[in-house]
PDB file of N, CA and C in Angstrom:
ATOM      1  N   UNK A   1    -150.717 -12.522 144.074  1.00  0.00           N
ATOM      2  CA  UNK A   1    -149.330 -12.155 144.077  1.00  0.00           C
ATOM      3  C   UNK A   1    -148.764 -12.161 142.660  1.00  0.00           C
ATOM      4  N   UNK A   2    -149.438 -12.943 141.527  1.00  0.00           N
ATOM      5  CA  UNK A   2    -148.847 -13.162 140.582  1.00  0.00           C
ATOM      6  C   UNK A   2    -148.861 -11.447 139.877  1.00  0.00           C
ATOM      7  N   UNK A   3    -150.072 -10.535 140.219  1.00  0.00           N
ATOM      8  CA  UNK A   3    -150.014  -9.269 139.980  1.00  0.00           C
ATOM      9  C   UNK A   3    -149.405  -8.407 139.822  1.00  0.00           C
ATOM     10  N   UNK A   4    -148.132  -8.418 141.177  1.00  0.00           N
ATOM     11  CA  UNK A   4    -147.362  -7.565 141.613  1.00  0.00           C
ATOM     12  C   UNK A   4    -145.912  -8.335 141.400  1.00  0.00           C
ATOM     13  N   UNK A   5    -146.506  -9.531 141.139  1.00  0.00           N
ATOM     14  CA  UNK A   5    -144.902 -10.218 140.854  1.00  0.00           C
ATOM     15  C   UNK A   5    -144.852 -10.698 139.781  1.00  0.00           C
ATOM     16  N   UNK A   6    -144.929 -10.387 138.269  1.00  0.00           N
ATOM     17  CA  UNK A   6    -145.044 -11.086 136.921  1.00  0.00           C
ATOM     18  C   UNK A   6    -143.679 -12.240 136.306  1.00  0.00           C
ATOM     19  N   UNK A   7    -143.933 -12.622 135.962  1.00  0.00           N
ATOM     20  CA  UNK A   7    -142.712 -14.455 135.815  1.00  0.00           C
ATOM     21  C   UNK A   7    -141.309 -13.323 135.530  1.00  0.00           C
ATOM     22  N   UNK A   8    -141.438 -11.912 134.463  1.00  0.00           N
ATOM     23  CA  UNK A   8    -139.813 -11.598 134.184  1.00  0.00           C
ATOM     24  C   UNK A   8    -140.130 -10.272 135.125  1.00  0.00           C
ATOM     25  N   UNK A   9    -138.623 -10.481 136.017  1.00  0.00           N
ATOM     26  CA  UNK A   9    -138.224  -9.845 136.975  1.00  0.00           C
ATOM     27  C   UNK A   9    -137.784  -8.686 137.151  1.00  0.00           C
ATOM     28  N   UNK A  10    -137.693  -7.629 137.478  1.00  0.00           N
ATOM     29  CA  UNK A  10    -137.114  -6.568 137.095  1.00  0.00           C
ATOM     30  C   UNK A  10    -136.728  -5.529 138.837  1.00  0.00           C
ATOM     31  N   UNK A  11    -136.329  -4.274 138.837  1.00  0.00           N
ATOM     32  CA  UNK A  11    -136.141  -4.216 140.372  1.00  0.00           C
ATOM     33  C   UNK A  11    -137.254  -2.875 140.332  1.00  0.00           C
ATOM     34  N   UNK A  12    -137.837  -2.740 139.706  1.00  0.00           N
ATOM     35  CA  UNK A  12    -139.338  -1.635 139.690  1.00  0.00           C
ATOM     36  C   UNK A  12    -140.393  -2.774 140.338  1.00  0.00           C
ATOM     37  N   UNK A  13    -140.633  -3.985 140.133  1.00  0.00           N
ATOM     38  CA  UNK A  13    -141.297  -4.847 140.164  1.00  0.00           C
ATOM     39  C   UNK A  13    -140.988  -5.638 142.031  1.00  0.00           C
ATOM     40  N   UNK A  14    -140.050  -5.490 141.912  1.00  0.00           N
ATOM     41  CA  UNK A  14    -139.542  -5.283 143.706  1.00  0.00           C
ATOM     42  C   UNK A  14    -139.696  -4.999 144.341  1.00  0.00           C
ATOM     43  N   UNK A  15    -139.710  -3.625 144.199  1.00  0.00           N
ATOM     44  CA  UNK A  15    -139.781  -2.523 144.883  1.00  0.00           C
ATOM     45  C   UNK A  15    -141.517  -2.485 145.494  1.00  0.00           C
ATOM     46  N   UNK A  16    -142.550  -2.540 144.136  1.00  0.00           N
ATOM     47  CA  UNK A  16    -143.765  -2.979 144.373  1.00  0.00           C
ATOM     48  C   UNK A  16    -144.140  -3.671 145.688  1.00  0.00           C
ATOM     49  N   UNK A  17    -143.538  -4.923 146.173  1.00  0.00           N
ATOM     50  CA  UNK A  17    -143.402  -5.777 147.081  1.00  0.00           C
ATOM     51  C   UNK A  17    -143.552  -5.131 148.170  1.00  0.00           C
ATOM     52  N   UNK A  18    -142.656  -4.081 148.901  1.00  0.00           N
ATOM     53  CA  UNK A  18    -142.298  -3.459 149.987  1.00  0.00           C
ATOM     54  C   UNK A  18    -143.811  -2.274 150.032  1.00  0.00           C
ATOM     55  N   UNK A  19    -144.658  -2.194 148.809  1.00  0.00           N
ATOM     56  CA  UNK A  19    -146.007  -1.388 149.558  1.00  0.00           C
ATOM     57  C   UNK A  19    -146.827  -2.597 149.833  1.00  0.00           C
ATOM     58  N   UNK A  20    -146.844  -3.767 149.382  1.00  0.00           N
ATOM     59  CA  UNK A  20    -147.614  -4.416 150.095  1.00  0.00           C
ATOM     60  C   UNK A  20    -148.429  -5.158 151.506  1.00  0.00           C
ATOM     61  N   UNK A  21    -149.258  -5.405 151.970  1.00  0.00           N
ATOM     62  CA  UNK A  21    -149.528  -6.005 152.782  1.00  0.00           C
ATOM     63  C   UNK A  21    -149.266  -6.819 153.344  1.00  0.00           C
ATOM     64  N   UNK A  22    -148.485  -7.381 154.377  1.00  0.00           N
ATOM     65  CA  UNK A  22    -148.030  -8.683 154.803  1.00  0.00           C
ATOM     66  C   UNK A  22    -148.516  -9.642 155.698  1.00  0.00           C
ATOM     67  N   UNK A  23    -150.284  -9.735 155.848  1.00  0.00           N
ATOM     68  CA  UNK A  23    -150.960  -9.876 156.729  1.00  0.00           C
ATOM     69  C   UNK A  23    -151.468 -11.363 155.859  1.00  0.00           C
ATOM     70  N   UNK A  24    -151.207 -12.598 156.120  1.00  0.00           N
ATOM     71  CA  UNK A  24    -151.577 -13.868 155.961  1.00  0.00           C
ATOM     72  C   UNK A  24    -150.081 -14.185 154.763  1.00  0.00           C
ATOM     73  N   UNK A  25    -149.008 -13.556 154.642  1.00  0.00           N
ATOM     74  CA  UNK A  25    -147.807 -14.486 153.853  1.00  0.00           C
ATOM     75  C   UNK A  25    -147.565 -15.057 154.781  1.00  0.00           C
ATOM     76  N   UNK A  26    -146.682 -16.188 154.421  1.00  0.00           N
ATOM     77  CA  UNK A  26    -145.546 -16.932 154.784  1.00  0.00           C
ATOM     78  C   UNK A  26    -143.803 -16.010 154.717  1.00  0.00           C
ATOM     79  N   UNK A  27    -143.728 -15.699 155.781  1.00  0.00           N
ATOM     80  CA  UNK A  27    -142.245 -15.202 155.750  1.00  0.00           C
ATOM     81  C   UNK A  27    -141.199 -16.165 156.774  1.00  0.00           C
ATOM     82  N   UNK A  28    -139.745 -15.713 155.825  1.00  0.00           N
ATOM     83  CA  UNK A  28    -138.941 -16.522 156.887  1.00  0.00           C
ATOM     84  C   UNK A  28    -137.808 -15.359 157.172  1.00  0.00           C
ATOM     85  N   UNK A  29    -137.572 -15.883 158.411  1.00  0.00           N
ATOM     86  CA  UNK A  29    -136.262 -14.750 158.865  1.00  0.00           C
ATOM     87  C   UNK A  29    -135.059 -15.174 158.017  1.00  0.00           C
ATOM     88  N   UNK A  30    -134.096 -14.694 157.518  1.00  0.00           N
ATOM     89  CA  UNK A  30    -133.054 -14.995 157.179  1.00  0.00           C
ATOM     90  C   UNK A  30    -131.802 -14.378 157.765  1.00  0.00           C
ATOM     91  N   UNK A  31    -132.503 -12.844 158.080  1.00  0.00           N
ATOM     92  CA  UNK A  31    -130.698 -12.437 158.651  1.00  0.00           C
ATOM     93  C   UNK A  31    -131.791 -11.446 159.729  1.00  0.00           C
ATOM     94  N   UNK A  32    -130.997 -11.301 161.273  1.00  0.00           N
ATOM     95  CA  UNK A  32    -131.659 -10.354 162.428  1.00  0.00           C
ATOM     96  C   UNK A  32    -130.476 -10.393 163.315  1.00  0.00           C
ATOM     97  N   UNK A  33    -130.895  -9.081 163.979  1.00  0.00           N
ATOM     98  CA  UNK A  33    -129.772  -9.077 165.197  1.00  0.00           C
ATOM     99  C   UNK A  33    -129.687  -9.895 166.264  1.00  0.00           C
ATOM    100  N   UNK A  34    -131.004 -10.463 166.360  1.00  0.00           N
ATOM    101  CA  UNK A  34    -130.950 -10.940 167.195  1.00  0.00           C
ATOM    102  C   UNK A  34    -131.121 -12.816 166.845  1.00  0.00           C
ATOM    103  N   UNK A  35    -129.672 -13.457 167.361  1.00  0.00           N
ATOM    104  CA  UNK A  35    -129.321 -14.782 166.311  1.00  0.00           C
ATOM    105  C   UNK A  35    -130.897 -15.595 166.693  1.00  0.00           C
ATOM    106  N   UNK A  36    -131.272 -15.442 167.690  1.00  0.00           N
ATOM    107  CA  UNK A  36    -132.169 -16.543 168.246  1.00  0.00           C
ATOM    108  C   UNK A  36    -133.782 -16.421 167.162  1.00  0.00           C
ATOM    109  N   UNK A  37    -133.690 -15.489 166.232  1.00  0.00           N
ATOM    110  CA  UNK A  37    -134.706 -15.342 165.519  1.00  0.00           C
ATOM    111  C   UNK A  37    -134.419 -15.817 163.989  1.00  0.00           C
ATOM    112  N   UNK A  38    -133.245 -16.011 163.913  1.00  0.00           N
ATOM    113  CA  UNK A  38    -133.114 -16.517 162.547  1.00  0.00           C
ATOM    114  C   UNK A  38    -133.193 -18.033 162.054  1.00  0.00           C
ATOM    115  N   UNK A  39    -134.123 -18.322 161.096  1.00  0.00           N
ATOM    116  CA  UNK A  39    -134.774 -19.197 160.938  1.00  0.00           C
ATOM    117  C   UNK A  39    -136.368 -19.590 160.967  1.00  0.00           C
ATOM    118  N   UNK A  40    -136.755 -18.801 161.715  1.00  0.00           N
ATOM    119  CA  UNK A  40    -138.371 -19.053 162.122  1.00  0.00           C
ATOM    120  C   UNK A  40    -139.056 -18.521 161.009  1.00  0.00           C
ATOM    121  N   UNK A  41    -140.103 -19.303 161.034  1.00  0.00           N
ATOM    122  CA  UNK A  41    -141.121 -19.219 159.543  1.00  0.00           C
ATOM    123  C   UNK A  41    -142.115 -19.195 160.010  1.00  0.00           C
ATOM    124  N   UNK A  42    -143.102 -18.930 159.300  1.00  0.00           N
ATOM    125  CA  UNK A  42    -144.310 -18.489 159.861  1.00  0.00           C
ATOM    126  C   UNK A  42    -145.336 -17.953 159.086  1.00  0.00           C
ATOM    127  N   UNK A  43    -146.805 -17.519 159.089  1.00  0.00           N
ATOM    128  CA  UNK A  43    -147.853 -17.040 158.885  1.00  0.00           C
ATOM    129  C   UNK A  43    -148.206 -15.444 159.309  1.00  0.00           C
ATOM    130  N   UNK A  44    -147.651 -14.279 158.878  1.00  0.00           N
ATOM    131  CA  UNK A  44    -147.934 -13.150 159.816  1.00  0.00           C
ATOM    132  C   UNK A  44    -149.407 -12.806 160.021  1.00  0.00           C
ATOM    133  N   UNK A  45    -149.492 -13.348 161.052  1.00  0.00           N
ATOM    134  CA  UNK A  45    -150.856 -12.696 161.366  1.00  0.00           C
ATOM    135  C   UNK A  45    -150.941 -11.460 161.721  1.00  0.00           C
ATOM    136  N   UNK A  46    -150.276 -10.474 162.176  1.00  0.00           N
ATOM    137  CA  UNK A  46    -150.334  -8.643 162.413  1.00  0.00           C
ATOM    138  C   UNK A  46    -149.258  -8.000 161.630  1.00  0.00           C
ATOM    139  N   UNK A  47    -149.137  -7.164 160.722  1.00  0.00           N
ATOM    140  CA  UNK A  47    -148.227  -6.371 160.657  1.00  0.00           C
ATOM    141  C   UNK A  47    -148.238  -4.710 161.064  1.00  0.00           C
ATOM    142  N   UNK A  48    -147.687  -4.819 162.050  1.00  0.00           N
ATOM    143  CA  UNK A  48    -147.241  -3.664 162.861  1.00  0.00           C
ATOM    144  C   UNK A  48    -146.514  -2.614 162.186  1.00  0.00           C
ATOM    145  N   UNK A  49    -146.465  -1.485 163.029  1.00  0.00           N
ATOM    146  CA  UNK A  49    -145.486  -0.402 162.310  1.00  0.00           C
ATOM    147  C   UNK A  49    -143.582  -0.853 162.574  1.00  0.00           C
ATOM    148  N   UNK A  50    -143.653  -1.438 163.592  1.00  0.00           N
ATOM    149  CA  UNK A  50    -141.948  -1.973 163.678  1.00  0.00           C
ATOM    150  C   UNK A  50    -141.696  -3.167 163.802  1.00  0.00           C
ATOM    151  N   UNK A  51    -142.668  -4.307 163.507  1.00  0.00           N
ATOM    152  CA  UNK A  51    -142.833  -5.516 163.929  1.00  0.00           C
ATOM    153  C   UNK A  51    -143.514  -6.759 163.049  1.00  0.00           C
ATOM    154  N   UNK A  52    -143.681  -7.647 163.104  1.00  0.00           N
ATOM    155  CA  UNK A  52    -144.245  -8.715 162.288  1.00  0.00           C
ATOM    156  C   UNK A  52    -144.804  -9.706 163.214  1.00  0.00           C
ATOM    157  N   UNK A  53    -146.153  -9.772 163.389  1.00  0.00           N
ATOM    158  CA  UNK A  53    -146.974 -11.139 164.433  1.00  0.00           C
ATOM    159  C   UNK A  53    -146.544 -12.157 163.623  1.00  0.00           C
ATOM    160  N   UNK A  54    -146.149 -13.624 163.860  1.00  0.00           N
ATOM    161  CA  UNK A  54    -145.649 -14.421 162.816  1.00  0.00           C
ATOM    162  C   UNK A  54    -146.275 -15.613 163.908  1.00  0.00           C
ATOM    163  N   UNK A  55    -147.211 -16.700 163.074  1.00  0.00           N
ATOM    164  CA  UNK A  55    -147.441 -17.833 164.195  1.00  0.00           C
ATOM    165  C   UNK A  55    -146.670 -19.054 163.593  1.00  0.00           C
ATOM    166  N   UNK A  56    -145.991 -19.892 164.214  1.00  0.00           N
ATOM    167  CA  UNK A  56    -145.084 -20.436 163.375  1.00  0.00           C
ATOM    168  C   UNK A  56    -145.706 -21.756 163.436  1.00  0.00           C
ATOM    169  N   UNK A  57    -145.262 -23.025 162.917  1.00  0.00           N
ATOM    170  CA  UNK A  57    -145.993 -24.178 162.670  1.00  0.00           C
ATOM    171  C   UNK A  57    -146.216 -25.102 164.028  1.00  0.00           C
ATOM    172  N   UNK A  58    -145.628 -24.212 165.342  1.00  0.00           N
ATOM    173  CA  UNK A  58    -146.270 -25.397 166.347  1.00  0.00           C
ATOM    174  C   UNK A  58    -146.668 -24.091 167.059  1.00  0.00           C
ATOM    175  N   UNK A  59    -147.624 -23.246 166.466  1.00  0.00           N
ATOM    176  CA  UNK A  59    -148.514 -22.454 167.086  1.00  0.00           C
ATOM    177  C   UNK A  59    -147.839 -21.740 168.356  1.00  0.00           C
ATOM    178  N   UNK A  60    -147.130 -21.274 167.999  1.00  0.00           N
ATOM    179  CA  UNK A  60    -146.464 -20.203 169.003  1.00  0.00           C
ATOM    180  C   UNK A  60    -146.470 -18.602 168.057  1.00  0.00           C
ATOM    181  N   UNK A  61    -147.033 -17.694 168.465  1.00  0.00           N
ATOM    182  CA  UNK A  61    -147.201 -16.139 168.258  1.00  0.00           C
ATOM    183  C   UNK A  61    -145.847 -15.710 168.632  1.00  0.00           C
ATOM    184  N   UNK A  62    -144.988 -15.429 167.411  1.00  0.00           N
ATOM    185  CA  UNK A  62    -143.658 -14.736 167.920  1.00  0.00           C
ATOM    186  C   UNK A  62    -143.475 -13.189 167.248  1.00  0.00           C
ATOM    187  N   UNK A  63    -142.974 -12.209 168.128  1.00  0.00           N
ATOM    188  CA  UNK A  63    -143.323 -10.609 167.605  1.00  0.00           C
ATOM    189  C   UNK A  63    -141.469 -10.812 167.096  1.00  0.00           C
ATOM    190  N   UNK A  64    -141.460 -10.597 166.093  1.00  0.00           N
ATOM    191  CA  UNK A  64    -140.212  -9.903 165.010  1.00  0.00           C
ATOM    192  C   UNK A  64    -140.020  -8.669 164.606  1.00  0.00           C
ATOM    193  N   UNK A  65    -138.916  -8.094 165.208  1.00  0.00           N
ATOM    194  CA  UNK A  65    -138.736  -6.523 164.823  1.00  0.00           C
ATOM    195  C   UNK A  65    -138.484  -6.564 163.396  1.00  0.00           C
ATOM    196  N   UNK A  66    -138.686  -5.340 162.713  1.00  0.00           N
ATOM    197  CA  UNK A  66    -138.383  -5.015 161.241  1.00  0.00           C
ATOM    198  C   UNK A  66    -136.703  -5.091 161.333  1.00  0.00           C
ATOM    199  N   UNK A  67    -136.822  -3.797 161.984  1.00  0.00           N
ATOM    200  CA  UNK A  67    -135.448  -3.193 162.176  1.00  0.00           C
ATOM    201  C   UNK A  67    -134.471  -4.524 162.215  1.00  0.00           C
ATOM    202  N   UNK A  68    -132.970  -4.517 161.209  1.00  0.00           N
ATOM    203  CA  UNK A  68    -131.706  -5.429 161.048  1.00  0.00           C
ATOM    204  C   UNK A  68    -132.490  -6.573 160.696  1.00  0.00           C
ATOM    205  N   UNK A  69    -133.726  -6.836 160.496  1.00  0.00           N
ATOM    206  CA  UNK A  69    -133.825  -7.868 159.497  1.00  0.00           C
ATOM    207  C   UNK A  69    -133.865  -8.258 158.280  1.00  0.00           C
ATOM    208  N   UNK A  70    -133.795  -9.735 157.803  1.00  0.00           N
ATOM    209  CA  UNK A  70    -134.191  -9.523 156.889  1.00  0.00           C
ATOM    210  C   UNK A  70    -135.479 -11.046 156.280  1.00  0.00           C
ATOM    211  N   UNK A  71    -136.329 -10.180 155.148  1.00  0.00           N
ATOM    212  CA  UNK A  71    -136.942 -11.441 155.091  1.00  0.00           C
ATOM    213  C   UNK A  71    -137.242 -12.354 154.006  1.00  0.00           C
ATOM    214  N   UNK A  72    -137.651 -13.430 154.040  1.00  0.00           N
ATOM    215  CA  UNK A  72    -137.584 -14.068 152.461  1.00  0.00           C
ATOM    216  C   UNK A  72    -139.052 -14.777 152.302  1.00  0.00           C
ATOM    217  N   UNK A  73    -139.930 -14.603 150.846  1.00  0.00           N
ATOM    218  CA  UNK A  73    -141.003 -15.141 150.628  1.00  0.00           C
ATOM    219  C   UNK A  73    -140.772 -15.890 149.863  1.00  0.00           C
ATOM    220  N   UNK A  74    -140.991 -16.682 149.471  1.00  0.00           N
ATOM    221  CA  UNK A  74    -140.883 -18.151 148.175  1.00  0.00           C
ATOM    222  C   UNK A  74    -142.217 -17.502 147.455  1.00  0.00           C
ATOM    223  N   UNK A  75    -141.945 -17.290 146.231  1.00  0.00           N
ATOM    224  CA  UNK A  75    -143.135 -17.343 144.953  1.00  0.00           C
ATOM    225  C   UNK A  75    -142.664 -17.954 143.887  1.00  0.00           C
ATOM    226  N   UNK A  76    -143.253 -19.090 143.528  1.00  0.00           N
ATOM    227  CA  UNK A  76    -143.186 -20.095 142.488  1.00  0.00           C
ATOM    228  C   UNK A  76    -141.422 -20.179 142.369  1.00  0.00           C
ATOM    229  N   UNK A  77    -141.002 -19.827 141.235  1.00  0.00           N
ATOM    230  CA  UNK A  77    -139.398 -20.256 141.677  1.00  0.00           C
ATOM    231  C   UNK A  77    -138.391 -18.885 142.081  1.00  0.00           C
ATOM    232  N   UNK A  78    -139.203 -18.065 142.416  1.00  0.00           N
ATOM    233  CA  UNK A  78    -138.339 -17.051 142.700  1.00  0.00           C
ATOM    234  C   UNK A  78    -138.003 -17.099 144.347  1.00  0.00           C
ATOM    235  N   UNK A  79    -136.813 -16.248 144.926  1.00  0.00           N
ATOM    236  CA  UNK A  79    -136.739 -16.591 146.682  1.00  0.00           C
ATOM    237  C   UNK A  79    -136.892 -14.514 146.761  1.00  0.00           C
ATOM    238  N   UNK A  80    -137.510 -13.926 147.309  1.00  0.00           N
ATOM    239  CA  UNK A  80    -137.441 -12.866 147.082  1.00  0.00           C
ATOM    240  C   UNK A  80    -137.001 -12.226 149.031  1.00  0.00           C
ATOM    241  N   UNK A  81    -136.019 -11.202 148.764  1.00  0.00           N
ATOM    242  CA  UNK A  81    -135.030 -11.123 149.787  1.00  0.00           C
ATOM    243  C   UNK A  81    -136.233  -9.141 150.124  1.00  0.00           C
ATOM    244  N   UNK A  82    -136.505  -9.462 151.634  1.00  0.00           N
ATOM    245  CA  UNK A  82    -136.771  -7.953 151.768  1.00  0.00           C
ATOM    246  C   UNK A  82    -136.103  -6.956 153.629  1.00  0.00           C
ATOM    247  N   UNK A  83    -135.700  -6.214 153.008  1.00  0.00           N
ATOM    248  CA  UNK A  83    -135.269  -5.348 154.064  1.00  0.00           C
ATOM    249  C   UNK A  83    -135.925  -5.324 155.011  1.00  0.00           C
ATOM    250  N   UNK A  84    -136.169  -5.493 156.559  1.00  0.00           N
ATOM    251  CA  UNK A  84    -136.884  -4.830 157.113  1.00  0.00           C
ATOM    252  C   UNK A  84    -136.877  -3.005 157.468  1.00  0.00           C
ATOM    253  N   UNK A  85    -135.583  -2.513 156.815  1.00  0.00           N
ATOM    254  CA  UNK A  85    -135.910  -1.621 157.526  1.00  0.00           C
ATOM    255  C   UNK A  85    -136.773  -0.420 156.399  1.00  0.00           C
ATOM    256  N   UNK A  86    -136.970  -0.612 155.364  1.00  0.00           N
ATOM    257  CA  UNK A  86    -137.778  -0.337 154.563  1.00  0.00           C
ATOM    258  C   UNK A  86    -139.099  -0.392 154.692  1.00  0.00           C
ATOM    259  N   UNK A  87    -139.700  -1.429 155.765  1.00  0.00           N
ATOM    260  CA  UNK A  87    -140.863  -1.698 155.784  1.00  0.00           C
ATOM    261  C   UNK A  87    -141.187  -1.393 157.334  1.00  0.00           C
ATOM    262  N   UNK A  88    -140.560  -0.687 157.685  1.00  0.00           N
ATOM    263  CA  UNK A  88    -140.706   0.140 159.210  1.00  0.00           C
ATOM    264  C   UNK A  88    -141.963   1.037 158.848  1.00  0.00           C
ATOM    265  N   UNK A  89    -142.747   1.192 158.361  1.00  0.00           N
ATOM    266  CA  UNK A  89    -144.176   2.238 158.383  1.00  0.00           C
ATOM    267  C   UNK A  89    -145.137   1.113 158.404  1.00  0.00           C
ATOM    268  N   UNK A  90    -146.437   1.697 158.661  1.00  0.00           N
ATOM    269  CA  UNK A  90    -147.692   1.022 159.096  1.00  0.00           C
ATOM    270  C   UNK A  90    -147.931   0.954 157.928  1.00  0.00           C
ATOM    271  N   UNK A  91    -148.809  -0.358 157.383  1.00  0.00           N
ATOM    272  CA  UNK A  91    -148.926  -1.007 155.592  1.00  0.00           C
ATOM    273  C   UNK A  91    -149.808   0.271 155.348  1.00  0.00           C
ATOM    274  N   UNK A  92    -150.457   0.414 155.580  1.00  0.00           N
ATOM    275  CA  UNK A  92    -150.998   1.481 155.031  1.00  0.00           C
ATOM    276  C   UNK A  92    -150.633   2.789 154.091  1.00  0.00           C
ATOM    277  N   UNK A  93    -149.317   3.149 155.651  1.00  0.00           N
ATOM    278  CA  UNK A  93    -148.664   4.135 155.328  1.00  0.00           C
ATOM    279  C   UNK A  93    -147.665   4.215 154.090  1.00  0.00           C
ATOM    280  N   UNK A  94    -147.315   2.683 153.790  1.00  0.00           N
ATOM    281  CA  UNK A  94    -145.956   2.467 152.589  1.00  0.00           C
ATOM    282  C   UNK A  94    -147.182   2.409 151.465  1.00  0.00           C
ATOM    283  N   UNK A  95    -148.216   1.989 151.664  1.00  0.00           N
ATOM    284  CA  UNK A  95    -148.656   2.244 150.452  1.00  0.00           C
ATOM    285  C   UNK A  95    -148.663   3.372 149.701  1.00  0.00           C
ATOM    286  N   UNK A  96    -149.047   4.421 150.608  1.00  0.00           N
ATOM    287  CA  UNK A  96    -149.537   5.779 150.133  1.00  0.00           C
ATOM    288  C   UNK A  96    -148.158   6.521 149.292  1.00  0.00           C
ATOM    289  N   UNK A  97    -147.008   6.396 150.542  1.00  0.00           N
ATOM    290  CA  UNK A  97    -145.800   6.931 150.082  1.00  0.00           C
ATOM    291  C   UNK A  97    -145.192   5.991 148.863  1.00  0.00           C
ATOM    292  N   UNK A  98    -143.868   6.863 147.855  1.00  0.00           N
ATOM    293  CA  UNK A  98    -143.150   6.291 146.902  1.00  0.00           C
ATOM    294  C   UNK A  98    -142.037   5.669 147.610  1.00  0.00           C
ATOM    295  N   UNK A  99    -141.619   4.598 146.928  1.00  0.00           N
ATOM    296  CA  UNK A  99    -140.589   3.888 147.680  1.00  0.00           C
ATOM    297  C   UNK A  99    -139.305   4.899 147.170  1.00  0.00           C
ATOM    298  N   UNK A 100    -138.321   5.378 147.978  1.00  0.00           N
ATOM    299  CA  UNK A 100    -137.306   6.311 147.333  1.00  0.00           C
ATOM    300  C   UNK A 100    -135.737   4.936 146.793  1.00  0.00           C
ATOM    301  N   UNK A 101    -136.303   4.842 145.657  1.00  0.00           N
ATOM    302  CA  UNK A 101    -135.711   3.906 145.001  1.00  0.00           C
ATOM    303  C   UNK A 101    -134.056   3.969 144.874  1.00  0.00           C
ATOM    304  N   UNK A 102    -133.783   5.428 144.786  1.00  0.00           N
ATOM    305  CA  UNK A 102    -132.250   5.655 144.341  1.00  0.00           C
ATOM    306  C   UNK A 102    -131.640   5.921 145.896  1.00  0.00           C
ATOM    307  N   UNK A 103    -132.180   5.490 146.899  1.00  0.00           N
ATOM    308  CA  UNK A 103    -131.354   5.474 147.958  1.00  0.00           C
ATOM    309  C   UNK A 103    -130.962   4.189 148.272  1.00  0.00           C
ATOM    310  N   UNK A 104    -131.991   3.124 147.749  1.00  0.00           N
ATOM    311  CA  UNK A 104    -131.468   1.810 148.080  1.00  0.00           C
ATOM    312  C   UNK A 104    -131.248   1.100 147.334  1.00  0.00           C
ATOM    313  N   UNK A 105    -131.172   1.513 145.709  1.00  0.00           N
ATOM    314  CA  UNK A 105    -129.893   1.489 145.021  1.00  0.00           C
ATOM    315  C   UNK A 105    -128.640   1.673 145.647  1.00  0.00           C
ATOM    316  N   UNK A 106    -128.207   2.695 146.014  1.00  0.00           N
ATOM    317  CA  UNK A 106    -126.999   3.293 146.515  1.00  0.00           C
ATOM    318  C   UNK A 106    -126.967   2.350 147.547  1.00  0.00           C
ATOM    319  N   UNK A 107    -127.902   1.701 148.626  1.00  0.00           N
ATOM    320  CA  UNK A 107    -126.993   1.668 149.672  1.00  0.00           C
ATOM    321  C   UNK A 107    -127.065   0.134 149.863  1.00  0.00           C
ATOM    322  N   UNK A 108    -127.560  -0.653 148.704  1.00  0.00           N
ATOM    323  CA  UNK A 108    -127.266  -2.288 149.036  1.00  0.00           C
ATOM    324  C   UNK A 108    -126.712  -2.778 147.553  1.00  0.00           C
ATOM    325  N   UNK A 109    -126.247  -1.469 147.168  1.00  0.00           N
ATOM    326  CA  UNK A 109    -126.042  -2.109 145.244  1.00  0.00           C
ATOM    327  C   UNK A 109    -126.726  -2.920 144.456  1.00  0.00           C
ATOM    328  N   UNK A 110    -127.839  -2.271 144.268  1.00  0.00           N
ATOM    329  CA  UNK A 110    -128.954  -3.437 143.246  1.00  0.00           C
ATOM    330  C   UNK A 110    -128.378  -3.168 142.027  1.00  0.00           C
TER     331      UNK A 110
END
């Protein structure tokens, strides 16, 4: 991770983040529509095209929609905040494609 995430920060370097793979992080919910999911942390074991397998620390498999979430990874001292709805394609698929940067500029004011 230190690869894609170098110690000085920048929002090109961000953006990076959202083609990655999310199959063995630690993610935590921070913001979802649905209240009963916010908070849960976890290990994703599947990442789906609209979804996140997440097993959380007393071994319960819970499926998390992308969609109205949002999520947070801890790397060394940074807290890094990611959209789900950005990451609505199959990992594969965000890899291949460019992240269209000047739309989400515009629409969360980075």
């Amino acid at each position: 991770m230190d690869a894609v995430f170098p110690e000085e920060r920048n929002f090109a370097d961000t953006m990076r983040l959202y083609k990655c793979e999310f199959t063995g992080a630690v993610l935590i919910v921070s913001e979802s529509k649905c209240f009963s999911y916010v908070g849960i942390n976890g290990i994703v074991v599947q990442d789906l095209k609209k979804c996140f397998r997440i097993v959380t620390p007393e071994n319960r498999l819970i499926i998390i929609p992308k969609t109205g979430s949002v999520f947070i990874i801890h790397h060394g001292n940074f807290e890094i905040r990611l959209r789900g709805e950005f990451l609505c394609n199959k990992s594969y698929e965000r890899s291949r494609s460019k992240a269209k940067v000047q739309n989400i500029k515009r629409k969360y004011n980075f």
